[in-house]
N, C-alpha and C. Protein backbone atom coordinates (compact mmCIF):
# COMPACT_ATOMS: atom_id res chain seq x y z
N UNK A 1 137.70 20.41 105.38
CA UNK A 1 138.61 19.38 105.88
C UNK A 1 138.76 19.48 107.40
N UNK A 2 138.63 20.66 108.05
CA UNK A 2 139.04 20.73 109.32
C UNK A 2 138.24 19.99 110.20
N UNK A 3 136.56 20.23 109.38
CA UNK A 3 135.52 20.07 109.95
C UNK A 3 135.33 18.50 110.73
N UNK A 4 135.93 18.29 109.48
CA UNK A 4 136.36 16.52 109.23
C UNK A 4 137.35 16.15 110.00
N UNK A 5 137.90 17.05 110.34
CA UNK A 5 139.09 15.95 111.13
C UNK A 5 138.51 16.35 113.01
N UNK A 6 137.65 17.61 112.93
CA UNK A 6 137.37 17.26 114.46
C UNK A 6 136.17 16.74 114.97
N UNK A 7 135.48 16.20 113.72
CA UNK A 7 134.25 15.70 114.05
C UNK A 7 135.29 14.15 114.35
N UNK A 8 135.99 13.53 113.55
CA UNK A 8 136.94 12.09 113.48
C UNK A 8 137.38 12.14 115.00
N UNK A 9 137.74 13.01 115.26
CA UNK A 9 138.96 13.17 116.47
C UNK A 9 137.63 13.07 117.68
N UNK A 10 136.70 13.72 117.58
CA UNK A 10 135.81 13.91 118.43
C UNK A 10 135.20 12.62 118.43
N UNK A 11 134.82 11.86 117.92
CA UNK A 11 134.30 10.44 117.70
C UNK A 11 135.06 9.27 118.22
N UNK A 12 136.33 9.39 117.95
CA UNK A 12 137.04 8.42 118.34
C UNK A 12 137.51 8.83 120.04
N UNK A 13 137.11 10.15 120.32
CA UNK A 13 137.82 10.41 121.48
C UNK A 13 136.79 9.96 122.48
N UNK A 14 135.10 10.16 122.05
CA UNK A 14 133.75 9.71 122.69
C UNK A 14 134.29 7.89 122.99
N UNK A 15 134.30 7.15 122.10
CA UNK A 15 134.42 6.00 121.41
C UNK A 15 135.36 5.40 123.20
N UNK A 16 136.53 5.97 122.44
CA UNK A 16 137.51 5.46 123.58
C UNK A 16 137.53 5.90 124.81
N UNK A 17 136.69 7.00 125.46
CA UNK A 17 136.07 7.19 126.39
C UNK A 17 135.25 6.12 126.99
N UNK A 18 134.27 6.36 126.19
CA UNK A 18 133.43 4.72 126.79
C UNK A 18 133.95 3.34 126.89
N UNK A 19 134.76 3.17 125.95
CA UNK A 19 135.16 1.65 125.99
C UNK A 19 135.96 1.53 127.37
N UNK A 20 136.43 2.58 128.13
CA UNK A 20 137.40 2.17 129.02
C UNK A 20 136.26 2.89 130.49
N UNK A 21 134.86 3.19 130.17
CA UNK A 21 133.52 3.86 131.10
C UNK A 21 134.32 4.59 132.09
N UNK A 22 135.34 5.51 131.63
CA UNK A 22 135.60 6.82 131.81
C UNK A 22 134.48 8.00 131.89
N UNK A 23 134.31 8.76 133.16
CA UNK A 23 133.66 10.37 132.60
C UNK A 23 134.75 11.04 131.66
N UNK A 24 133.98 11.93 131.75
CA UNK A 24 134.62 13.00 130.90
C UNK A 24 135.59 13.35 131.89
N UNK A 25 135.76 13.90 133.27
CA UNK A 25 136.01 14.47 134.39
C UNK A 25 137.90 13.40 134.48
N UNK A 26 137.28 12.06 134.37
CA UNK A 26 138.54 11.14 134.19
C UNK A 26 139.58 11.31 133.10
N UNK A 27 138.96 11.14 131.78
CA UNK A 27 139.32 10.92 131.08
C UNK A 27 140.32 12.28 130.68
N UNK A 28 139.74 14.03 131.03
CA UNK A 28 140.72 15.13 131.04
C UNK A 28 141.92 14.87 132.04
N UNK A 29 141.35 14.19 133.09
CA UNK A 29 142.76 14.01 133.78
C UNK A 29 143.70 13.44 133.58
N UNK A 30 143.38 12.26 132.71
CA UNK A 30 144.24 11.52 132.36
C UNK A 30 145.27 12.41 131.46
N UNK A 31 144.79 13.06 130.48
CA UNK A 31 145.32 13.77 129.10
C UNK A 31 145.86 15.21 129.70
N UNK A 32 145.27 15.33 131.40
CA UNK A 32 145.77 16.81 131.71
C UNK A 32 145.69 17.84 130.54
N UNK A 33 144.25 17.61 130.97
CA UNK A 33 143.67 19.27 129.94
C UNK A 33 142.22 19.19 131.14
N UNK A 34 141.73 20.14 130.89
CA UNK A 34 140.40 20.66 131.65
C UNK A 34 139.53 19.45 130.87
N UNK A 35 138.35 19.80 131.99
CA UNK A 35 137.01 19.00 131.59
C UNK A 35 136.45 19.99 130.66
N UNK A 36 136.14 20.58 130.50
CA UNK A 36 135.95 21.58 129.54
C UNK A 36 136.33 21.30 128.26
N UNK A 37 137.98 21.48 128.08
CA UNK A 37 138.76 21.32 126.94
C UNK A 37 138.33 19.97 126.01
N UNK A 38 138.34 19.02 127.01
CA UNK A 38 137.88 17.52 126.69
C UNK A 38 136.52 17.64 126.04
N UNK A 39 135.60 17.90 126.46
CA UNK A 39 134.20 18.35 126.19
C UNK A 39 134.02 18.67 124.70
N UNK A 40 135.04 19.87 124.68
CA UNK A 40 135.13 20.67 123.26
C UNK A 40 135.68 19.65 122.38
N UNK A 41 136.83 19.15 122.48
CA UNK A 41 136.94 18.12 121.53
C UNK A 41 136.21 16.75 121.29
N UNK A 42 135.45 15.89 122.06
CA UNK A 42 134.82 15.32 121.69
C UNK A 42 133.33 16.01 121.10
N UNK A 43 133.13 16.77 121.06
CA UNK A 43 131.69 17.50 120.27
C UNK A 43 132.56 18.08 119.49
N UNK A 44 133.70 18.08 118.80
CA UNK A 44 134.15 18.59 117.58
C UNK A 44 134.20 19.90 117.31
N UNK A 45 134.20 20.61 118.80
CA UNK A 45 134.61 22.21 118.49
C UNK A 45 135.30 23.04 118.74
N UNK A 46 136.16 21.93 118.90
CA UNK A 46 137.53 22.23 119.03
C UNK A 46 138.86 20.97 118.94
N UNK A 47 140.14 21.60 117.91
CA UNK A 47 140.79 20.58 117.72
C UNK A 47 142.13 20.26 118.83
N UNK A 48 142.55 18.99 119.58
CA UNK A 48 143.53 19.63 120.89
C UNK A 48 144.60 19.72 119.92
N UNK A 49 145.82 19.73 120.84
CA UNK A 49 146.92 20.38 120.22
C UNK A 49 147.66 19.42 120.26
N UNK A 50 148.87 19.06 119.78
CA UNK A 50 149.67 17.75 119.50
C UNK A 50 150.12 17.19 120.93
N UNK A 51 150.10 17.79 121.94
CA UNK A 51 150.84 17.26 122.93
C UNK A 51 149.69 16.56 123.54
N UNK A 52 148.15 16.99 123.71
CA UNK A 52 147.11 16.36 124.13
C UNK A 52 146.94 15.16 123.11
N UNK A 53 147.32 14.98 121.91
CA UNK A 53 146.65 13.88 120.93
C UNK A 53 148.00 12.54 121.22
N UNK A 54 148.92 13.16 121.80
CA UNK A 54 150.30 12.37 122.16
C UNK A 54 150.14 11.64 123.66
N UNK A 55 149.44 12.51 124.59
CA UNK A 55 149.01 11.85 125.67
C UNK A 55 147.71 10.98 125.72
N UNK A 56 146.93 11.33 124.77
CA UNK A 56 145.89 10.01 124.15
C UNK A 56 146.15 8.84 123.44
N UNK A 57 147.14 8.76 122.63
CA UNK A 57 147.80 7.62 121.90
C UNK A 57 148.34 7.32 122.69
N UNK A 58 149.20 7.65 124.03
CA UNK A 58 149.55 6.75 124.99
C UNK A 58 148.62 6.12 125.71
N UNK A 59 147.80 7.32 126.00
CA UNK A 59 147.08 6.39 127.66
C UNK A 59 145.60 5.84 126.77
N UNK A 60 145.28 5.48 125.64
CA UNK A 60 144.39 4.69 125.17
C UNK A 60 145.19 3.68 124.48
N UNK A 61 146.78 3.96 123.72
CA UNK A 61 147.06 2.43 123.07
C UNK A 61 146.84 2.68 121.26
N UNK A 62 146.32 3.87 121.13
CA UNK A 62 146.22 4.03 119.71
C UNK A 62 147.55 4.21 118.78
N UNK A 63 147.28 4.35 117.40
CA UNK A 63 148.09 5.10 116.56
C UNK A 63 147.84 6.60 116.02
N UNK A 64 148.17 7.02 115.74
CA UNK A 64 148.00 8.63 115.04
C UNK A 64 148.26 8.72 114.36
N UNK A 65 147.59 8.99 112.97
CA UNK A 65 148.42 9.55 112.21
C UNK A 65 147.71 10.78 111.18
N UNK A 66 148.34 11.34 110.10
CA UNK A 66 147.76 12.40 109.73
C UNK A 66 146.67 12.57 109.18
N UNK A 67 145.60 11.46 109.01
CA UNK A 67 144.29 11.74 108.27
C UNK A 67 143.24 11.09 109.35
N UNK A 68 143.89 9.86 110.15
CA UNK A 68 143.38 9.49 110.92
C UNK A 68 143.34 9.26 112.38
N UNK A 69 142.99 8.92 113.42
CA UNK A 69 142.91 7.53 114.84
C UNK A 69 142.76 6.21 114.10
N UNK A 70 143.75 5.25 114.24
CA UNK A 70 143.67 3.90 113.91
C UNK A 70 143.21 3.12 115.43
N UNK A 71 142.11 2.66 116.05
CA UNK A 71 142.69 1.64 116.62
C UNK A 71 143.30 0.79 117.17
N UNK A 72 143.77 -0.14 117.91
CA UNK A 72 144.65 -1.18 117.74
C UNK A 72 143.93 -2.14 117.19
């Protein structure tokens, strides 16, 4: 299950990266975590921690919730 939720998290985090043609370099700043950190979670090897997935549902516009990333 875990595997699953950071490959999801990592996909949608690639996803909404591009749609807004963010680097990577941008897109950690935005979420204030390292380029690094960012890195790890979009390649799914690593899951962030609630306060990073809280500053992504803001500054992309999403929903969160516990199985998934919805979209708007």
């Amino acid at each position: 299950m875990t595997s699953v939720i950071r490959t999801n998290i990592g996909s949608a985090l690639l996803s909404l990266r591009k749609s807004k043609t963010l680097s990577m370099r941008e897109a950690a700043e935005e979420l204030k975590i390292s380029q690094s950190a960012y890195s790890q979670y979009e390649r799914g090897s690593s899951i962030p921690d609630i306060k990073t997935i809280f500053y992504a549902s803001n500054y992309y516009h999403i929903t969160v919730s516990y199985t998934h990333l919805t979209l708007p």
